[in-house]
Protein backbone atom coordinates (compact mmCIF):
# COMPACT_ATOMS: atom_id res chain seq x y z
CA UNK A 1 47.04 94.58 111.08
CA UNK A 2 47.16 90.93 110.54
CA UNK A 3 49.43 89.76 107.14
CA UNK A 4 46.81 87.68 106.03
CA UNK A 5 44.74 90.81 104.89
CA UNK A 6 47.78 92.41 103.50
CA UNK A 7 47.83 89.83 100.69
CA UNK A 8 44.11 90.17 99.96
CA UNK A 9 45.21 93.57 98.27
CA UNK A 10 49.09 92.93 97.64
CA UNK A 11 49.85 91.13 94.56
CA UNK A 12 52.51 90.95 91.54
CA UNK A 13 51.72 90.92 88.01
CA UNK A 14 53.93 88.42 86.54
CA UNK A 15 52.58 89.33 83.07
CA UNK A 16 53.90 93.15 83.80
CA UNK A 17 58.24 93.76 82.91
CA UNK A 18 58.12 96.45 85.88
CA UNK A 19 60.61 95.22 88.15
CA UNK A 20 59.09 93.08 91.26
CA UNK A 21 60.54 95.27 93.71
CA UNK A 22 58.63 98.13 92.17
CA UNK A 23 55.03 96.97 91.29
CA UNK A 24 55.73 95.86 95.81
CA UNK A 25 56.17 99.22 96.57
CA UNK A 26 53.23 100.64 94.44
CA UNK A 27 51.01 98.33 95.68
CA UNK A 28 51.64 99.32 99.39
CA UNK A 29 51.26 103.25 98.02
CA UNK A 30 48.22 101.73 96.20
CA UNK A 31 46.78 100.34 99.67
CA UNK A 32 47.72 103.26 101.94
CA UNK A 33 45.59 106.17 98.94
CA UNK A 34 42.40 103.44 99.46
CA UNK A 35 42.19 103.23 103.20
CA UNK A 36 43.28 99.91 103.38
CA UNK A 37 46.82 100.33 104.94
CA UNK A 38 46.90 102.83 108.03
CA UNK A 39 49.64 105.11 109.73
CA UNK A 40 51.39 102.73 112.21
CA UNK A 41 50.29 99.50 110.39
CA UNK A 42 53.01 96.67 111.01
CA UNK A 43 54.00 95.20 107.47
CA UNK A 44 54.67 91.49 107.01
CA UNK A 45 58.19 90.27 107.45
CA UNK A 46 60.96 90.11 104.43
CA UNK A 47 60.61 85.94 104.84
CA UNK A 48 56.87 86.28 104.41
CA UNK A 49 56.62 88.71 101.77
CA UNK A 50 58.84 86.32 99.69
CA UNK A 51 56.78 83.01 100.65
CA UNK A 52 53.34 84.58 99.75
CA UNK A 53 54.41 86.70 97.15
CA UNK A 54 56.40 84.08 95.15
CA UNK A 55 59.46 86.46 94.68
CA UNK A 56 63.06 86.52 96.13
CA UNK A 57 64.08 87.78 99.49
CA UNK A 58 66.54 90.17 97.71
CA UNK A 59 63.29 91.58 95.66
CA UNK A 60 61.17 91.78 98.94
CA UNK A 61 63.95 93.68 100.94
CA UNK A 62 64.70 96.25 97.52
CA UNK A 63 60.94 96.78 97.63
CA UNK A 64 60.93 97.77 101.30
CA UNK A 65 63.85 99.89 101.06
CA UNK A 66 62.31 101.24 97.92
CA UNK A 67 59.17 102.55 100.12
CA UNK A 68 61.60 103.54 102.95
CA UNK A 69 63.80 105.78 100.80
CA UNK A 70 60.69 107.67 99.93
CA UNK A 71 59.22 108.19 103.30
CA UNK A 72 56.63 105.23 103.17
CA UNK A 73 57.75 103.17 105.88
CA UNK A 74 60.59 102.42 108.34
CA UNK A 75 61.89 99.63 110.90
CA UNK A 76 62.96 98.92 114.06
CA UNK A 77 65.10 96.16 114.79
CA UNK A 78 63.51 93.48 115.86
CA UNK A 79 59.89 94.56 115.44
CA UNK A 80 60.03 95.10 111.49
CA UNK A 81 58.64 97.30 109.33
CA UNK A 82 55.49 99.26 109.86
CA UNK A 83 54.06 102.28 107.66
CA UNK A 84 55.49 105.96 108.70
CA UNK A 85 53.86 107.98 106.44
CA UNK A 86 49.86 107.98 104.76
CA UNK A 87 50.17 111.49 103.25
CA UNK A 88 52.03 110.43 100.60
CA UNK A 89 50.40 110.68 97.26
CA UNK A 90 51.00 110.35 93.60
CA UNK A 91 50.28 112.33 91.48
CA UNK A 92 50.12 110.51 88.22
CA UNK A 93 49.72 106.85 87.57
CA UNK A 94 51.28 105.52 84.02
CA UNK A 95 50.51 102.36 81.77
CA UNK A 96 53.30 101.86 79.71
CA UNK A 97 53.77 100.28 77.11
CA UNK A 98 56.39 99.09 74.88
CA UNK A 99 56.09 96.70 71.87
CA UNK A 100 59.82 95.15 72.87
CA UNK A 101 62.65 96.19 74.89
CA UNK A 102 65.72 96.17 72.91
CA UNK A 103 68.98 98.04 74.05
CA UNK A 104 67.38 101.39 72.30
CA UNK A 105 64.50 100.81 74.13
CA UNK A 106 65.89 100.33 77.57
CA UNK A 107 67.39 103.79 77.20
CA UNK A 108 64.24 105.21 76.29
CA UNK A 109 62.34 103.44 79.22
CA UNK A 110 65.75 104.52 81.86
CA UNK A 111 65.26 108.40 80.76
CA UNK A 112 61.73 108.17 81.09
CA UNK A 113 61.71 106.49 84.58
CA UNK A 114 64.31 109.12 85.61
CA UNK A 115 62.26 112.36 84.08
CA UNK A 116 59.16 111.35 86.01
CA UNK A 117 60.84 111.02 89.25
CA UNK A 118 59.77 108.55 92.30
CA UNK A 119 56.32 110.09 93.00
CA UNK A 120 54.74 108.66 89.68
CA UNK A 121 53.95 105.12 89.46
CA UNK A 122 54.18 103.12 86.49
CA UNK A 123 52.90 99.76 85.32
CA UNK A 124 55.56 98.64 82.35
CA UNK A 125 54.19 96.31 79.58
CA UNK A 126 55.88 94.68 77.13
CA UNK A 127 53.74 93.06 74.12
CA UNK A 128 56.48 92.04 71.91
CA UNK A 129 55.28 93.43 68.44
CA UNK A 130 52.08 90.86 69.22
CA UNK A 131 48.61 93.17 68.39
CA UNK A 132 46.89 90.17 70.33
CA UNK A 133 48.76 90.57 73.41
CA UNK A 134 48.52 94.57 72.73
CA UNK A 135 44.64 94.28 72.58
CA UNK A 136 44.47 92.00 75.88
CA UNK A 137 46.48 94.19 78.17
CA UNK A 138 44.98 97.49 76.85
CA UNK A 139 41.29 95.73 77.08
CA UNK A 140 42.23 94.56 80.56
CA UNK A 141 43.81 98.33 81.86
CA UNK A 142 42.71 100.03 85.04
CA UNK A 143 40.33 102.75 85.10
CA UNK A 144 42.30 105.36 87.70
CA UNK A 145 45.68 105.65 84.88
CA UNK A 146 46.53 109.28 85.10
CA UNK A 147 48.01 108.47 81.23
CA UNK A 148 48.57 105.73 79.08
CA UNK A 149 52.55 105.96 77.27
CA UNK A 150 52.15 103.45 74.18
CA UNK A 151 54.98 102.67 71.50
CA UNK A 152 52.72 100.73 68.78
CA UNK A 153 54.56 98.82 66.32
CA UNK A 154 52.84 95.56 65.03
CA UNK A 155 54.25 92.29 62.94
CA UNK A 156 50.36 92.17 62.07
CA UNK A 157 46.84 93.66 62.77
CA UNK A 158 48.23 97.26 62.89
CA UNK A 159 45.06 98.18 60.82
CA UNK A 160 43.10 97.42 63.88
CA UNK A 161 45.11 98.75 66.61
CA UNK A 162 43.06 102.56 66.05
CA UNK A 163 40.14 100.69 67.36
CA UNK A 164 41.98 99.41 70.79
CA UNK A 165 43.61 103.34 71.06
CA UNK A 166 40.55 104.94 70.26
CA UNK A 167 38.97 103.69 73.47
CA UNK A 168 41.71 105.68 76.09
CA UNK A 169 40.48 109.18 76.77
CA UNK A 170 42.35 111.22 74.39
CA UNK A 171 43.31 113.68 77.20
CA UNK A 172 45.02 110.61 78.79
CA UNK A 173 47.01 109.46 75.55
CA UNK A 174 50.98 109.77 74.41
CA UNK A 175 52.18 107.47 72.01
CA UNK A 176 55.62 107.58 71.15
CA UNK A 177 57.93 106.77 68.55
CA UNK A 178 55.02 106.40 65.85
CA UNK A 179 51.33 107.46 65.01
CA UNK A 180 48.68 105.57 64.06
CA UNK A 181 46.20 106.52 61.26
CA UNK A 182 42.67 106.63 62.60
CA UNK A 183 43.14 107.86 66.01
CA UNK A 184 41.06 110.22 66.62
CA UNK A 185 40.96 114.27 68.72
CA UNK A 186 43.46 115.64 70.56
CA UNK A 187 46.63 113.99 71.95
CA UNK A 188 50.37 113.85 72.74
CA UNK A 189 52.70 112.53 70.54
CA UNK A 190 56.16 112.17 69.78
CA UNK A 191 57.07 110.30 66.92
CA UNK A 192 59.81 109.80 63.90
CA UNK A 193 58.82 111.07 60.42
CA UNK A 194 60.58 107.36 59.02
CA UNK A 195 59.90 108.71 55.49
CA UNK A 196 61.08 111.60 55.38
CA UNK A 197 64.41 110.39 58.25
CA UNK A 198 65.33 106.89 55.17
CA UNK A 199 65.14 109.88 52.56
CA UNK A 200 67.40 112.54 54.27
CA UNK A 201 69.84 109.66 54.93
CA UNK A 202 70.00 108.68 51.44
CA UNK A 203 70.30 112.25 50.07
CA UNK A 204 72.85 112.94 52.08
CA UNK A 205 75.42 109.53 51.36
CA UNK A 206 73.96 110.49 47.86
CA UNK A 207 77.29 111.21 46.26
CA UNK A 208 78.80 107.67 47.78
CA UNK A 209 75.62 105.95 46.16
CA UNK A 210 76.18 107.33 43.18
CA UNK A 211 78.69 104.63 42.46
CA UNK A 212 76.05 102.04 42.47
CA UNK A 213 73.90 101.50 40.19
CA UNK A 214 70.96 99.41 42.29
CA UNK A 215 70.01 100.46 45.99
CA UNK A 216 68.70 97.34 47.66
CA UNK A 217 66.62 97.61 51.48
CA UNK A 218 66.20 94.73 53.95
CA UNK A 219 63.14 94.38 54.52
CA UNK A 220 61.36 91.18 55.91
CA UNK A 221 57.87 90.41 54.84
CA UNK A 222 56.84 89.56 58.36
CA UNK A 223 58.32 92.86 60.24
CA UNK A 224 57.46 95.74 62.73
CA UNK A 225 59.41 98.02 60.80
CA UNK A 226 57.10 100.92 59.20
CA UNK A 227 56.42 100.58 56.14
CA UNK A 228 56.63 104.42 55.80
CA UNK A 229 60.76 103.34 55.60
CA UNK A 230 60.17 102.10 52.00
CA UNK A 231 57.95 104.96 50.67
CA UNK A 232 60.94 107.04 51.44
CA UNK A 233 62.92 104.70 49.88
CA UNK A 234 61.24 104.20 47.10
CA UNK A 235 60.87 107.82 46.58
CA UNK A 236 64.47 109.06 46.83
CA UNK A 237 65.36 105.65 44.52
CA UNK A 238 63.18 107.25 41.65
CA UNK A 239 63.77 110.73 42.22
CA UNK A 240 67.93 110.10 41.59
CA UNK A 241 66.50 107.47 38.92
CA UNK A 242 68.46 104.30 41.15
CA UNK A 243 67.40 101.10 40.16
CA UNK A 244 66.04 99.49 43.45
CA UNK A 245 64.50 96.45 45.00
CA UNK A 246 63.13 95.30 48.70
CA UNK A 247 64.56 92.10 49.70
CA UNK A 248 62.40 90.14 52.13
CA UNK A 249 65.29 87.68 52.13
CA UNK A 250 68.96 88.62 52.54
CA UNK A 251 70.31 84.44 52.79
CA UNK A 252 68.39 84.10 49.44
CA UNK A 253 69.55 87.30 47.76
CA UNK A 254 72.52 86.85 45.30
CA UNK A 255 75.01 90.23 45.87
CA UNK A 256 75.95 91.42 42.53
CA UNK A 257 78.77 94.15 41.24
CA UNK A 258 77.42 97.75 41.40
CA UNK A 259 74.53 97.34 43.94
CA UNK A 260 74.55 98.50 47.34
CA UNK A 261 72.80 97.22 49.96
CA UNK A 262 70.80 99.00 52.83
């Protein structure tokens, strides 16, 4: 086949945080499930995949031996690389999401990558706690995801975010880490009870707190955090009668004898 087609189909998302190498190799998988790349198909060359493509030749050549360790492809020295195998398929295709990727995150994303095994490709999203940049790449999403893996955690416009969810076929939905009031049917979910997790920690360092007089949580105005935190603090605080306060603003927030802070 001649490269120039290959690049009519072959792109990289530079809006997307899955590694270059990988959104390469799912693209070719992409291309050989529609018809458009063929048993025997010569690919282009490491140097040209790099040129057109806009990435490094390190990146090209992982992608390539990406598809090779799977089956995909193969090479012969001198010729290059040409495609081995068109009965590979996938079965499932993931959107994932994530609202940041902190150091707890990253091990969240790593054990998910490595439960779901190289025959599953995934498109990895990062919006950064941003609903507007949440709402764009979930209003731009392909139609053929198998499911759609969302963490939602918002600075602002959480209210709204049902409406974006509501519109993925429930059968195709997980959201992790936290729900979201007003999504409606049947889904999967995994997700922290933050209430009732801030109370059970306080109950149990109870007996240390009870040498303070004032429990005080930091707790920014403008934050992801869920605000489900402070009803559990707020309940435990006037169950034990503690006097308590959320600071917004720990720099501004004088630190007095008998108060603890959390």
């Amino acid at each position: 086949m001649k490269s120039a087609s290959f690049f009519d189909f072959i792109s990289i998302d530079e809006y997307s945080a899955t590694p270059k190498y990988l959104q390469l190799g799912s693209a070719v998988i992409d291309a050989i499930e529609q018809g458009k790349l063929d048993q025997d198909n010569l690919l282009p060359s490491i140097n040209e995949l790099s040129i057109k493509l806009e990435i490094s030749r390190d990146t090209a050549e992982k992608g390539y031996k990406y598809l090779k360790n799977i089956g995909v492809i193969n090479s012969v020295p001198g010729k290059g690389y040409y495609i081995t195998n068109i009965e590979f398929k996938r079965k499932l295709k993931v959107f994932l999401l994530f609202n940041k990727l902190s150091a707890h995150k990253k091990i969240v994303y790593d054990a998910f990558i490595a439960a779901i095994g190289n025959e599953v490709s995934v498109d990895f999203y990062i919006y950064n706690n941003d609903f507007a940049l949440f709402k764009k790449f979930l209003s731009n999403k392909r139609e053929d995801y198998s499911h759609y893996v969302i963490i939602p955690h918002f600075i602002e416009g959480e209210e709204y975010a049902k409406d974006i969810i509501n519109t993925i076929p429930k059968e195709k939905l997980i959201l992790l880490d936290k729900r979201v009031p007003g999504v409606e049917g049947e889904f999967a979910a995994a997700y922290e009870n933050f209430e009732k997790n801030i109370y059970d920690a306080l109950e149990e360092g109870r007996v240390h707190l009870s040498k303070y007089h004032t429990l005080k949580i930091i707790f920014p105005e403008k934050s992801y955090f869920p605000k489900e935190i402070l009803r559990g603090f707020h309940r435990f605080c006037q169950q034990y009668a503690f006097s308590h306060k959320v600071v917004s603003n720990i720099s501004a927030e004088p630190i007095g004898e008998g108060e603890v802070f959390i």
